[in-house]
PDB file of N, CA and C in Angstrom:
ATOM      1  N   UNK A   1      -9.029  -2.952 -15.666  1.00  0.00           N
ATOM      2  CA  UNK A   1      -9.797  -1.942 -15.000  1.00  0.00           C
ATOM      3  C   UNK A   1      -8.829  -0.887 -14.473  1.00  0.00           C
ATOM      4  N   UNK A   2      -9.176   0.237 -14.581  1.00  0.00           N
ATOM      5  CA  UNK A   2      -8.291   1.760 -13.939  1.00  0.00           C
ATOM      6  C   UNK A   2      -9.268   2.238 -13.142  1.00  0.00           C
ATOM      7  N   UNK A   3      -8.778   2.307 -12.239  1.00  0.00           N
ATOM      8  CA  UNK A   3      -8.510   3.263 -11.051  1.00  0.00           C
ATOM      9  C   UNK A   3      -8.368   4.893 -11.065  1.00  0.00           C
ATOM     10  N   UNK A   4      -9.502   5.649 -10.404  1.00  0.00           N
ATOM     11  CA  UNK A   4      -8.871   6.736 -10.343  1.00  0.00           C
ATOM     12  C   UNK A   4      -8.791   7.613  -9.117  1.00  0.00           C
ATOM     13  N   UNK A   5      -7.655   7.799  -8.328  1.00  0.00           N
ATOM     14  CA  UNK A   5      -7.999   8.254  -6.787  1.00  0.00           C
ATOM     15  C   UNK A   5      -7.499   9.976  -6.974  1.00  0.00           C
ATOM     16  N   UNK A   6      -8.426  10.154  -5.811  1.00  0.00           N
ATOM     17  CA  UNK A   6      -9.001  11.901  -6.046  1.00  0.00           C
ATOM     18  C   UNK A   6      -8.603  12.233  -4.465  1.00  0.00           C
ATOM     19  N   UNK A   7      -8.127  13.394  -4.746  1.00  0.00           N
ATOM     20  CA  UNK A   7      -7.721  14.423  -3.048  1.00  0.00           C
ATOM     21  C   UNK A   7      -7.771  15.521  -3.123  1.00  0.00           C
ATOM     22  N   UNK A   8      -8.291  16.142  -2.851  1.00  0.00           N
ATOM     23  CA  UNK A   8      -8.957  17.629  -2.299  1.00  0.00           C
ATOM     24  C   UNK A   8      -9.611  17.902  -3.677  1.00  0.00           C
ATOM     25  N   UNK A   9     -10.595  16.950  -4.301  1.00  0.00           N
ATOM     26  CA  UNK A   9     -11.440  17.150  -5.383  1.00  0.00           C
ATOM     27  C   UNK A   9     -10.406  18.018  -6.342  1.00  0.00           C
ATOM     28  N   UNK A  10      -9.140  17.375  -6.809  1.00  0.00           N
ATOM     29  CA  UNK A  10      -8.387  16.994  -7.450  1.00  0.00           C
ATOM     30  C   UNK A  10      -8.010  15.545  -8.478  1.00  0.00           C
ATOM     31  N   UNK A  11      -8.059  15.445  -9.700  1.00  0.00           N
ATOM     32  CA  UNK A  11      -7.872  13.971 -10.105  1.00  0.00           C
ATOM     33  C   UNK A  11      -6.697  13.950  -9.999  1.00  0.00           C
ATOM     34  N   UNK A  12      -6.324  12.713  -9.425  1.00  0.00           N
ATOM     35  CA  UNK A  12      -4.244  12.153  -9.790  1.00  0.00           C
ATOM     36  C   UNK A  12      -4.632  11.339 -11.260  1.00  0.00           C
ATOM     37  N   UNK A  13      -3.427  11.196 -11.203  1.00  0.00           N
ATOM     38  CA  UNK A  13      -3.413  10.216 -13.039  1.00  0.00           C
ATOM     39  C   UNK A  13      -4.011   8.535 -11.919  1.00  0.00           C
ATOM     40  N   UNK A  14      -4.129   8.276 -13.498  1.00  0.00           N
ATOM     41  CA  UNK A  14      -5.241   6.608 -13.075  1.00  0.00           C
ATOM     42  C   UNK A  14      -4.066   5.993 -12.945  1.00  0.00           C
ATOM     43  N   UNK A  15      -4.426   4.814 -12.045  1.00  0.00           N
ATOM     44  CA  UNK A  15      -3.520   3.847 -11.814  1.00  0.00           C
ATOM     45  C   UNK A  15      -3.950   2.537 -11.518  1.00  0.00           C
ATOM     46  N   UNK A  16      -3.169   1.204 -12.293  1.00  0.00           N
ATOM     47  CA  UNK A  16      -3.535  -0.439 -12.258  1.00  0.00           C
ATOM     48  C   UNK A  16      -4.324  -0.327 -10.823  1.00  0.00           C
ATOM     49  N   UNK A  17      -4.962  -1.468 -10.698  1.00  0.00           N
ATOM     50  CA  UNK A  17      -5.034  -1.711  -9.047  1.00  0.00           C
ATOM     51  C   UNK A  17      -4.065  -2.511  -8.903  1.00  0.00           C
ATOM     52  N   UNK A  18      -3.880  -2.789  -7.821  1.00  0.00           N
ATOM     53  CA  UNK A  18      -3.166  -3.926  -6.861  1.00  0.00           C
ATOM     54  C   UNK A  18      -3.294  -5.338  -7.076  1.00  0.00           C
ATOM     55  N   UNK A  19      -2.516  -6.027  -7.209  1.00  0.00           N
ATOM     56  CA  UNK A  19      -2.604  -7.776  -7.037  1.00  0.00           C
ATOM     57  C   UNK A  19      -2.883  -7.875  -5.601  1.00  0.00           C
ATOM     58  N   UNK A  20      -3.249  -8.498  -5.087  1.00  0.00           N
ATOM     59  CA  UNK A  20      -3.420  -9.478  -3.996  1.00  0.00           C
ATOM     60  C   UNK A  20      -2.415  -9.442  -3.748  1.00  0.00           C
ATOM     61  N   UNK A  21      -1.361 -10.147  -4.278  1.00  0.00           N
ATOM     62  CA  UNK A  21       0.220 -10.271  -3.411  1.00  0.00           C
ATOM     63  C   UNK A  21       0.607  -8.792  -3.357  1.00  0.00           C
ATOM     64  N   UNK A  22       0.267  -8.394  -3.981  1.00  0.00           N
ATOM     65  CA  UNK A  22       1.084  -6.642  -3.482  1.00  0.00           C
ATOM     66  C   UNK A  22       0.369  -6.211  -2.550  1.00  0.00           C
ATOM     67  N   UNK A  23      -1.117  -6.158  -2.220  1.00  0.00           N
ATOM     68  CA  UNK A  23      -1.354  -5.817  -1.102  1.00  0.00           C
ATOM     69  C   UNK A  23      -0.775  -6.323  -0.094  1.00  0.00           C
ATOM     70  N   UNK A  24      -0.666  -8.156   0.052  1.00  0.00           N
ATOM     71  CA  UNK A  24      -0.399  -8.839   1.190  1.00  0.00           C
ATOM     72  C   UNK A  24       0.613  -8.065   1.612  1.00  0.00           C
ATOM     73  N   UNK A  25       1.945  -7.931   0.569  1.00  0.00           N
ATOM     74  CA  UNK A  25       3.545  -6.837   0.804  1.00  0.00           C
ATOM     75  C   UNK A  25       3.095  -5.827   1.571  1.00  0.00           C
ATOM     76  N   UNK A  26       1.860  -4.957   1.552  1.00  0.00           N
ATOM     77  CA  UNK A  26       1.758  -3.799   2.676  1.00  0.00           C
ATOM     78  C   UNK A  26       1.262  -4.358   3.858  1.00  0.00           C
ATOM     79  N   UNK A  27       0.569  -5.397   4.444  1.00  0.00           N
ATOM     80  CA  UNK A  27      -0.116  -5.573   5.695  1.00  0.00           C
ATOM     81  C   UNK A  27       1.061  -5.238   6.510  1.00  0.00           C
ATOM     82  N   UNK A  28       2.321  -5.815   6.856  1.00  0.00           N
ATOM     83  CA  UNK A  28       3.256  -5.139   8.113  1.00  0.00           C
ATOM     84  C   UNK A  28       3.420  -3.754   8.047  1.00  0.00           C
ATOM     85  N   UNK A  29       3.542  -3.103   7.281  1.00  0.00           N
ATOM     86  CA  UNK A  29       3.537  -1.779   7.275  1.00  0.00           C
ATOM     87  C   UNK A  29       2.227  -0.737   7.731  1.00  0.00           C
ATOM     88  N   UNK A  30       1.037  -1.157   7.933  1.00  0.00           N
ATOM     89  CA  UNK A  30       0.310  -0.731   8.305  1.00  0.00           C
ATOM     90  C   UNK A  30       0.066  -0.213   9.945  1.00  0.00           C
ATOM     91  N   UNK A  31       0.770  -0.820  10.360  1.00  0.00           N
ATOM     92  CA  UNK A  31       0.602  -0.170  11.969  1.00  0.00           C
ATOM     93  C   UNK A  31       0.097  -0.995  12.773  1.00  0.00           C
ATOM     94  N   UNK A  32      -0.330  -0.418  14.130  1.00  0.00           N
ATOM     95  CA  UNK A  32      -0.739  -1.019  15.256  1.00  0.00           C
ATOM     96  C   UNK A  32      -2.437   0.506  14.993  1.00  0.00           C
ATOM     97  N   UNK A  33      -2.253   1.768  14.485  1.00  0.00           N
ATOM     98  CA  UNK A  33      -2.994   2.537  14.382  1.00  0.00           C
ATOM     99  C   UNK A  33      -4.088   2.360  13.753  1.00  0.00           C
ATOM    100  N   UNK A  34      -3.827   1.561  12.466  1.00  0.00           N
ATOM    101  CA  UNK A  34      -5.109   0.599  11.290  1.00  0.00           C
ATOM    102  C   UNK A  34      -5.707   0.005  12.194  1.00  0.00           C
ATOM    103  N   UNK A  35      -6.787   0.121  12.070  1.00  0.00           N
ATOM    104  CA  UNK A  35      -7.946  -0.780  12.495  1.00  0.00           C
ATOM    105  C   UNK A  35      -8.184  -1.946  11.164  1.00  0.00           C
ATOM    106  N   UNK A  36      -8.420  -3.314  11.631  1.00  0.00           N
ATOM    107  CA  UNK A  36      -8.194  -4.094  10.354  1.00  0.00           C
ATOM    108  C   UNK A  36      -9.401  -4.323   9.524  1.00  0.00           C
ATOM    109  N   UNK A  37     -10.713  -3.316   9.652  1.00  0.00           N
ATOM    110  CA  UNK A  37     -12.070  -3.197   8.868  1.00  0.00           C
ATOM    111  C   UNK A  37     -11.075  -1.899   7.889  1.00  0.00           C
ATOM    112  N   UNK A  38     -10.406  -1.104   7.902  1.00  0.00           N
ATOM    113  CA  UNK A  38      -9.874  -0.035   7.413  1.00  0.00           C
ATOM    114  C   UNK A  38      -8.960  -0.627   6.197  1.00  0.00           C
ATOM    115  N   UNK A  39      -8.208  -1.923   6.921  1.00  0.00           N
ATOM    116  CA  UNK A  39      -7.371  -2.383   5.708  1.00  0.00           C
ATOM    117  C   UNK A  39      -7.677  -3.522   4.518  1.00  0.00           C
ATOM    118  N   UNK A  40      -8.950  -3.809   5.646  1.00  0.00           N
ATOM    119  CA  UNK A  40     -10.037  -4.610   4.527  1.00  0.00           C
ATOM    120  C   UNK A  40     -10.610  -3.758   3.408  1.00  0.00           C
ATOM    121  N   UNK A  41     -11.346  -2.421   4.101  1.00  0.00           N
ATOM    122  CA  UNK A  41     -11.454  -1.509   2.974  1.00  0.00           C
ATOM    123  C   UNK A  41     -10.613  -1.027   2.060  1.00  0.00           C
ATOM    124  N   UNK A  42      -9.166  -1.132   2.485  1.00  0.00           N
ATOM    125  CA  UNK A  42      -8.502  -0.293   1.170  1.00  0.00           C
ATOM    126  C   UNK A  42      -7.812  -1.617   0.352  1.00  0.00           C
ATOM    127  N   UNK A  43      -8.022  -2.827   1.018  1.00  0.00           N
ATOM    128  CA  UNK A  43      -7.906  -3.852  -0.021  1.00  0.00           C
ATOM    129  C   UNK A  43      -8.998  -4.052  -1.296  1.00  0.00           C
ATOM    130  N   UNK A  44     -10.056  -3.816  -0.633  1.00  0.00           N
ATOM    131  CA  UNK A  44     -11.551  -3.982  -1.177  1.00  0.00           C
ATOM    132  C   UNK A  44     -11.391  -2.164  -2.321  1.00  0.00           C
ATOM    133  N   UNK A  45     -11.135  -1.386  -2.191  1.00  0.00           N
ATOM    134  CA  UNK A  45     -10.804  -0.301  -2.952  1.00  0.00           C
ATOM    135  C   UNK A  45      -9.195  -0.637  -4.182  1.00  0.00           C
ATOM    136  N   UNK A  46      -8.066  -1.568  -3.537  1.00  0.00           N
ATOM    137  CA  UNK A  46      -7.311  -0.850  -4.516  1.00  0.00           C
ATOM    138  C   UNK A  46      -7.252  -2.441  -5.009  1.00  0.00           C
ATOM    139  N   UNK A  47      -8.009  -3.518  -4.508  1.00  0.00           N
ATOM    140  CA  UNK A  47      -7.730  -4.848  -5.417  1.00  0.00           C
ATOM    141  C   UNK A  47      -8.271  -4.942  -6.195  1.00  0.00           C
ATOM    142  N   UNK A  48      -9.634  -4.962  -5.171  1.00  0.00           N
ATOM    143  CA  UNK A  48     -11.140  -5.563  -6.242  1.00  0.00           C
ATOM    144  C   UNK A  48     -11.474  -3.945  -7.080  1.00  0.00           C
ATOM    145  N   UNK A  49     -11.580  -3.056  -6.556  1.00  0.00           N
ATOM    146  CA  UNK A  49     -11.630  -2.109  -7.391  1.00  0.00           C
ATOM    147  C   UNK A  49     -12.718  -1.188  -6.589  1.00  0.00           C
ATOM    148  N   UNK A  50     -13.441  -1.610  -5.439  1.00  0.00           N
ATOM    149  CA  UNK A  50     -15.019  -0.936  -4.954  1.00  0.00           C
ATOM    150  C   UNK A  50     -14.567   0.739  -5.074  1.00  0.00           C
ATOM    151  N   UNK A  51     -15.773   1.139  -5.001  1.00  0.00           N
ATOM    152  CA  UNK A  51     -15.722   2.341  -5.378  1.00  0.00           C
ATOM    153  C   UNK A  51     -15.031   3.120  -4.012  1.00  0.00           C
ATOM    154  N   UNK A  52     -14.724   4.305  -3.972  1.00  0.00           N
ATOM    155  CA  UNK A  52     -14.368   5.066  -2.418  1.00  0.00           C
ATOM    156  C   UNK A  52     -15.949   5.599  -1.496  1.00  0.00           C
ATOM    157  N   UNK A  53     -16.664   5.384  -2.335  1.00  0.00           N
ATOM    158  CA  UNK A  53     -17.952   6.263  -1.312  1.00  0.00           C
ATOM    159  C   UNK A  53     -18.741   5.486  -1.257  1.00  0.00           C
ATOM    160  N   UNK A  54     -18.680   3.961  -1.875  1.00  0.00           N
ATOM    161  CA  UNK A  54     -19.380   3.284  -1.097  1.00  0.00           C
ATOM    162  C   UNK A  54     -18.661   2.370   0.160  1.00  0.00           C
ATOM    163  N   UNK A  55     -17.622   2.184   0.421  1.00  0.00           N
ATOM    164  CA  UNK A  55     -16.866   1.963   1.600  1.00  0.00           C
ATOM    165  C   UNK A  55     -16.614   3.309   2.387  1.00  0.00           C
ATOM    166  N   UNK A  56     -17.206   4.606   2.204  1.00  0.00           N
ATOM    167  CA  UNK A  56     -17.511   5.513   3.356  1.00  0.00           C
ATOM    168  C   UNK A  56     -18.503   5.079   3.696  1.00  0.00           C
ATOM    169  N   UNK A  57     -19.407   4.757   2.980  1.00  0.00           N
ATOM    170  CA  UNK A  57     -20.963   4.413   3.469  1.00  0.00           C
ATOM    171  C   UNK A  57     -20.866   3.626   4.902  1.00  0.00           C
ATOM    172  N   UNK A  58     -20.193   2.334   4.046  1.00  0.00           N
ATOM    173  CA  UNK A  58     -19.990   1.347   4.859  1.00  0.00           C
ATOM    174  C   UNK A  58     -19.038   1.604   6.313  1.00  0.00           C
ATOM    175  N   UNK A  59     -18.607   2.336   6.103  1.00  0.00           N
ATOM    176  CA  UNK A  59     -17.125   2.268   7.797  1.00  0.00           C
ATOM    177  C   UNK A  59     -18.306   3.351   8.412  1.00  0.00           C
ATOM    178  N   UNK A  60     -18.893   4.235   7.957  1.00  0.00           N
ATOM    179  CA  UNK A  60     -19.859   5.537   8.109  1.00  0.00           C
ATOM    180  C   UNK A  60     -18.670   6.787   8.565  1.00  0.00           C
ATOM    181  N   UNK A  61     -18.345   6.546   7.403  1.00  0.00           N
ATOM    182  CA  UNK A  61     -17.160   7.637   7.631  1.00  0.00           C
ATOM    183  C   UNK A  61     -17.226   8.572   6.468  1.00  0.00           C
ATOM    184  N   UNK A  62     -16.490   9.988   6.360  1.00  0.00           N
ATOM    185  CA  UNK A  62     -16.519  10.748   4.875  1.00  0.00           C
ATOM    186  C   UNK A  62     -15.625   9.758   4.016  1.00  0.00           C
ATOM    187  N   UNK A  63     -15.973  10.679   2.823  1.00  0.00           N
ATOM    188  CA  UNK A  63     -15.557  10.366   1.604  1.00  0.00           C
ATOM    189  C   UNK A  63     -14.169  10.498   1.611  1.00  0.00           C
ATOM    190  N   UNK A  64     -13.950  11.802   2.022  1.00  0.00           N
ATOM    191  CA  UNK A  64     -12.595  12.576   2.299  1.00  0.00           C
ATOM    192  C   UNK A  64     -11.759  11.426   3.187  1.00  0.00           C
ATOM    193  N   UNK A  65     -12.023  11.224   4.352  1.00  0.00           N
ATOM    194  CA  UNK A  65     -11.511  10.034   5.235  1.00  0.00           C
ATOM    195  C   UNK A  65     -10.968   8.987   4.187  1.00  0.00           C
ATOM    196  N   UNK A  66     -12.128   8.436   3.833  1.00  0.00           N
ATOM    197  CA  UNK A  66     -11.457   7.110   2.852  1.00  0.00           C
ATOM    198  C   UNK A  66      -9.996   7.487   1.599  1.00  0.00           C
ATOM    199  N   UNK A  67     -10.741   8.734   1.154  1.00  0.00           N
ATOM    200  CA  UNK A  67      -9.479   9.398   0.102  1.00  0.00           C
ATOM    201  C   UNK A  67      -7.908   9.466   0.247  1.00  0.00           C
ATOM    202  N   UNK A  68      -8.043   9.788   1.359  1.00  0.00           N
ATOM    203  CA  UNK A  68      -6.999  10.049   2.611  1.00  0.00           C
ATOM    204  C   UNK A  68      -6.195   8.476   2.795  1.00  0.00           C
ATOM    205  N   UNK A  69      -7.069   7.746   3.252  1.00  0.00           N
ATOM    206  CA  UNK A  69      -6.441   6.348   3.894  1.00  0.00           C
ATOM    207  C   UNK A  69      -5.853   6.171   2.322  1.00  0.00           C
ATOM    208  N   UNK A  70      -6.711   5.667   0.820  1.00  0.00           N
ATOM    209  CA  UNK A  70      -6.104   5.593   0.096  1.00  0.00           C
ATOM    210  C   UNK A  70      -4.786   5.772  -0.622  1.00  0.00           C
ATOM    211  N   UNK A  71      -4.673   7.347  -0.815  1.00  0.00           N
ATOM    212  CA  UNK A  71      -3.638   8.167  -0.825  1.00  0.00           C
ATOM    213  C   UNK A  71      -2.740   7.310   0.101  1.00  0.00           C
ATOM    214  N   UNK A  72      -2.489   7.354   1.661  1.00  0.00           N
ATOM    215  CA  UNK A  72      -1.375   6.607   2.948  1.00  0.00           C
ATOM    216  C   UNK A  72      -1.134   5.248   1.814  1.00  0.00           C
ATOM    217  N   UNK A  73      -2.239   4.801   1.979  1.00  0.00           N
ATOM    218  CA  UNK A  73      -1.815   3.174   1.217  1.00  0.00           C
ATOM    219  C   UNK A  73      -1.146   2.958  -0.146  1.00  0.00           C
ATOM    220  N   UNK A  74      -1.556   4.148  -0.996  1.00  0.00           N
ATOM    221  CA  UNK A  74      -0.714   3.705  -2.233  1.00  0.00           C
ATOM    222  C   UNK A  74       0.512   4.521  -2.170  1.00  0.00           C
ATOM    223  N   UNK A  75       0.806   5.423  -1.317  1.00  0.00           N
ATOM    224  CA  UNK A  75       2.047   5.865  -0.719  1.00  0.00           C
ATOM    225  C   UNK A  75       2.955   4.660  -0.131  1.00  0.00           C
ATOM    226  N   UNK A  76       2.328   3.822   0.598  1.00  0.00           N
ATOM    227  CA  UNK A  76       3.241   2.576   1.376  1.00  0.00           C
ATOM    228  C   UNK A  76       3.455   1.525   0.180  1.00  0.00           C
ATOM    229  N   UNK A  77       2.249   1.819  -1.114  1.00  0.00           N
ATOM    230  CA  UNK A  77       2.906   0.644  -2.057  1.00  0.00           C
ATOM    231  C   UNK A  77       4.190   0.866  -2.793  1.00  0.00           C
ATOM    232  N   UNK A  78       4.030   2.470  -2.802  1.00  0.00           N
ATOM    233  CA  UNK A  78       5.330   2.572  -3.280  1.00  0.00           C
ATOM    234  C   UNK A  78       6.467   2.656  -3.001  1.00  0.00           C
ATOM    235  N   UNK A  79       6.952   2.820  -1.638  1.00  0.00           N
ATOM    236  CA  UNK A  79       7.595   2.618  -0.676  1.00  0.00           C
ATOM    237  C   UNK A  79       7.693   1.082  -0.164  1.00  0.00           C
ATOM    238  N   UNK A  80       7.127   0.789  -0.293  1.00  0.00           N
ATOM    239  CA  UNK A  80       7.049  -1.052   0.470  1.00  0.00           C
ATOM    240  C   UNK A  80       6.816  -1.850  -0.449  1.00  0.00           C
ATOM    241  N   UNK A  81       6.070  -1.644  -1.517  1.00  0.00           N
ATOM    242  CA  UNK A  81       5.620  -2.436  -2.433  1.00  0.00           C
ATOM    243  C   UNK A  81       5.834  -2.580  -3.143  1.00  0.00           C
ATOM    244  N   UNK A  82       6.088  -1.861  -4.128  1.00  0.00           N
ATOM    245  CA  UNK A  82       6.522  -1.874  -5.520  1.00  0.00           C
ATOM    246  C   UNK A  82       7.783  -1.910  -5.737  1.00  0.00           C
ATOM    247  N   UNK A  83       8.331  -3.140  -6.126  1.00  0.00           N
ATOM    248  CA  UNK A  83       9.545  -3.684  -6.632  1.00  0.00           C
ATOM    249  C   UNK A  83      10.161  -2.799  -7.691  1.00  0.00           C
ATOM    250  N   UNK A  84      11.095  -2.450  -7.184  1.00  0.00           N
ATOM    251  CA  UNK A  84      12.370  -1.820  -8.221  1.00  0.00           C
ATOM    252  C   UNK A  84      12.397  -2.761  -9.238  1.00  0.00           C
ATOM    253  N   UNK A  85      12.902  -2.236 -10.836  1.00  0.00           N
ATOM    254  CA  UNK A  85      13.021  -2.862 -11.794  1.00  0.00           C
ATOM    255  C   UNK A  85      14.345  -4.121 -11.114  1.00  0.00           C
ATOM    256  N   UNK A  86      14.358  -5.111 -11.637  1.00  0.00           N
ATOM    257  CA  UNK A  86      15.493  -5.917 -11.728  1.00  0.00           C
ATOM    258  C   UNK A  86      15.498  -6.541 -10.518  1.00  0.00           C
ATOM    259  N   UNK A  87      14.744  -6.187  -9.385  1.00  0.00           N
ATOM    260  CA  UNK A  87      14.223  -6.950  -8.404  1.00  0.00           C
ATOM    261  C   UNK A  87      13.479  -7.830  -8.019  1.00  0.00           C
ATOM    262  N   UNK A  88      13.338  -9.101  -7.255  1.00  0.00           N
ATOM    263  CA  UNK A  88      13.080  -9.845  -6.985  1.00  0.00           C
ATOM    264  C   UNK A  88      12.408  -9.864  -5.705  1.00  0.00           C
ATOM    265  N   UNK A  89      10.841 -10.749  -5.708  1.00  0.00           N
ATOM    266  CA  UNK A  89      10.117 -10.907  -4.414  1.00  0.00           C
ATOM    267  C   UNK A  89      10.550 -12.395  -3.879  1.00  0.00           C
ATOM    268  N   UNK A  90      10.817 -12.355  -2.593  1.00  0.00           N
ATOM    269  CA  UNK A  90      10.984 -13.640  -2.098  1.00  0.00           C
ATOM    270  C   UNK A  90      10.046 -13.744  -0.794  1.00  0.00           C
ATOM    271  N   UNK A  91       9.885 -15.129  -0.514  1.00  0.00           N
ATOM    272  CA  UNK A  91       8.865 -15.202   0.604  1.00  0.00           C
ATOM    273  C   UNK A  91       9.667 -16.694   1.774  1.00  0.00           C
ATOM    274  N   UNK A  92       9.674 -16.292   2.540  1.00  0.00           N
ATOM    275  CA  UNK A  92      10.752 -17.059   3.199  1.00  0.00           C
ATOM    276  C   UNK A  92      10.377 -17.413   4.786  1.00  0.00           C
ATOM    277  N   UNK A  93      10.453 -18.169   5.377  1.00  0.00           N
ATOM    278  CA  UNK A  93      10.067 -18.124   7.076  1.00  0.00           C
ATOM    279  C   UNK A  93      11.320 -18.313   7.592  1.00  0.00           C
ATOM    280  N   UNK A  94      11.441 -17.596   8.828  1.00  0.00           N
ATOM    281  CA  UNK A  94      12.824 -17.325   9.219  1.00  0.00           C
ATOM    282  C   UNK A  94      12.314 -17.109  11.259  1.00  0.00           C
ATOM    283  N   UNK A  95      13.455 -17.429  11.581  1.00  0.00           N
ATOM    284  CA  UNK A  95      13.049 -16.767  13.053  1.00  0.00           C
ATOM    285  C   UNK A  95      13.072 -15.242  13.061  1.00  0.00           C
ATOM    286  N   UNK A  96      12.701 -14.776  14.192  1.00  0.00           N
ATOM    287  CA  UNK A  96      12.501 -13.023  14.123  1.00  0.00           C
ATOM    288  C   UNK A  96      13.592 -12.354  13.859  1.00  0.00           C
ATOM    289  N   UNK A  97      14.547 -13.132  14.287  1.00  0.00           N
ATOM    290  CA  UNK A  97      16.011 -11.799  14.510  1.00  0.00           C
ATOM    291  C   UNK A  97      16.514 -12.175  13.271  1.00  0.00           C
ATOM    292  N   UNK A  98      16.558 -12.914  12.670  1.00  0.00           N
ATOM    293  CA  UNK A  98      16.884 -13.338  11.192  1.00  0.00           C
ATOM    294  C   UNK A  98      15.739 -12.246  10.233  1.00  0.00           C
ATOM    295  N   UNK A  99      14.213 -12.355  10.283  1.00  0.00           N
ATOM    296  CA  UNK A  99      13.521 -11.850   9.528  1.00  0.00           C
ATOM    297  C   UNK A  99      14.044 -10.506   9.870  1.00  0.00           C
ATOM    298  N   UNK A 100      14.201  -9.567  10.950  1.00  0.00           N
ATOM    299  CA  UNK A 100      14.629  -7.967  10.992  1.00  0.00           C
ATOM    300  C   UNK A 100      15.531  -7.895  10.366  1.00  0.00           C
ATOM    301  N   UNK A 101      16.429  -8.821  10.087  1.00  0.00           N
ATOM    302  CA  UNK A 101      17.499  -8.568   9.286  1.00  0.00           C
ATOM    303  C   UNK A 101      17.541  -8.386   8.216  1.00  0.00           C
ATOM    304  N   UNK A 102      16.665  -9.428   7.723  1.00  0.00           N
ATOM    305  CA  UNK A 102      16.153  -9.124   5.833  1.00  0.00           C
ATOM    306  C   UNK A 102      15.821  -7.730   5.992  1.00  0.00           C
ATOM    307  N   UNK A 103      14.894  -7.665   6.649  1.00  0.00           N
ATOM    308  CA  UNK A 103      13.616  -6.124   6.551  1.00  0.00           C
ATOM    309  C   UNK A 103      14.743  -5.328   6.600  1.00  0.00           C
ATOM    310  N   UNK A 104      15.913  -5.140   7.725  1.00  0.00           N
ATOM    311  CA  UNK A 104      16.525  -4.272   7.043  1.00  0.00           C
ATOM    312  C   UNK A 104      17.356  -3.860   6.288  1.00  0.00           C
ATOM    313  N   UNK A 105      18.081  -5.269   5.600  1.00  0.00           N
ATOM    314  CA  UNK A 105      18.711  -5.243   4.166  1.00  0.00           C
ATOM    315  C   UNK A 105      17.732  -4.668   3.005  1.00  0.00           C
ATOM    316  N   UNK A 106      16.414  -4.962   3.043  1.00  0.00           N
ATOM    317  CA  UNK A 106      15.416  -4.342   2.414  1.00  0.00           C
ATOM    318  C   UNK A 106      15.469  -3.019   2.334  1.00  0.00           C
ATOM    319  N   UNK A 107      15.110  -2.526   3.405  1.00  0.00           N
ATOM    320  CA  UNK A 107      15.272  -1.322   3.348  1.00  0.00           C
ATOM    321  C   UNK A 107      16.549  -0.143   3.247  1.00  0.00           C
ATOM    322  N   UNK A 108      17.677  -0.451   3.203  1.00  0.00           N
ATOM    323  CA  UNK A 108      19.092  -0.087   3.063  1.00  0.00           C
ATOM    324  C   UNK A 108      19.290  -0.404   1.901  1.00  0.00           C
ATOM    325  N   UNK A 109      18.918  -1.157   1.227  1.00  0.00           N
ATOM    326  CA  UNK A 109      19.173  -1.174  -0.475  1.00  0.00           C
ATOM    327  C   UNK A 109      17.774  -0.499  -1.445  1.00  0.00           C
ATOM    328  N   UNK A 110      16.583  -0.076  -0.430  1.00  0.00           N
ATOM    329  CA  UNK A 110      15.799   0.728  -0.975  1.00  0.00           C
ATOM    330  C   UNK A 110      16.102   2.585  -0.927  1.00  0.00           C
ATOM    331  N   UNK A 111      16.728   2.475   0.525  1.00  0.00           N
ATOM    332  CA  UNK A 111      17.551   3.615   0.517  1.00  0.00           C
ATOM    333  C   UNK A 111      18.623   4.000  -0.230  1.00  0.00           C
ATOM    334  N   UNK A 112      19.646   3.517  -0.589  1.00  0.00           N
ATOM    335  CA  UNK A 112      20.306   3.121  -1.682  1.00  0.00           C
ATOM    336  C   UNK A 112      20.415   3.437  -2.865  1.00  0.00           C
ATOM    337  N   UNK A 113      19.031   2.244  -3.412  1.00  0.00           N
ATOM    338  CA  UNK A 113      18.127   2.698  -4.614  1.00  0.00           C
ATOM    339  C   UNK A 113      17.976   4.701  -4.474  1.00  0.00           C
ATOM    340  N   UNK A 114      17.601   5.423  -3.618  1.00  0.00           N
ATOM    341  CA  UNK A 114      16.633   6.219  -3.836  1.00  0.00           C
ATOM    342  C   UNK A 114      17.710   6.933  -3.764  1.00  0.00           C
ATOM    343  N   UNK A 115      18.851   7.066  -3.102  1.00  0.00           N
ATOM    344  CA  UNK A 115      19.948   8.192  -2.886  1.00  0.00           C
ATOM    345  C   UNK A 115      20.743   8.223  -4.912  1.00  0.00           C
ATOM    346  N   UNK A 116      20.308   7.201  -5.227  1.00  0.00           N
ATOM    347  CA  UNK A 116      21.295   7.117  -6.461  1.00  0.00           C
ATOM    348  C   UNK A 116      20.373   8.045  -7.727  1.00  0.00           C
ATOM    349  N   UNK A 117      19.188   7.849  -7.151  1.00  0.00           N
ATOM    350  CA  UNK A 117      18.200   9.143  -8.153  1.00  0.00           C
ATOM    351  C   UNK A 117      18.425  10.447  -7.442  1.00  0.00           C
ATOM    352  N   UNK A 118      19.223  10.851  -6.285  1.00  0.00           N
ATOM    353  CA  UNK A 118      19.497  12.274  -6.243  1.00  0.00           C
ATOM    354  C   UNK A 118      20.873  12.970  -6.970  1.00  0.00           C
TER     355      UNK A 118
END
């Protein structure tokens, strides 16, 4: 199934949906600002596939609103989510000051990654 997400009644190119585990990869990144009916919806939009205007219906919010959150979220997949070629997902329990540490080896070798495409 393809996907096709739209902003300012503009088409972007279609795109896979999401696995389940790739969503799970965005829940920390979402904020303290997400309300968690919001991240149910854009799970319910970029997993299962629901349409965008019938989860406006549902939150009773615009269309535009939902478009929007979309857009943020598949912005954070690509940033947070989506594994660089040759990379590896690991899932690990750690105490906190140990886990910040991964997160930010994570992110210093995503930075990294991104300085070497300039």
């Amino acid at each position: 199934m393809e996907l096709v997400w739209s902003t300012r009644g503009q088409q972007m190119r279609k795109r896979e949906p999401l696995s389940p585990e790739e969503f799970d990869l965005l829940r920390p990144h979402f904020g303290a600002r997400w309300k968690p009916a919001n991240i149910e919806a854009m799970r319910q939009i970029l997993v299962e596939g629901c349409k965008q205007k019938d989860i406006a219906a549902e939150l009773d919010v615009t269309e535009k609103a939902v478009s929007q959150m979309v857009k943020k979220t598949y912005e954070m997949h690509v940033k947070y989510g989506a594994k660089p070629s040759g990379w590896v997902t690991v899932f690990v329990t750690l105490p906190p000051e140990l886990a910040e540490h991964v997160k930010q080896m994570e992110h210093t070798a995503r930075e990294n990654l991104a300085n070497k495409g300039r």
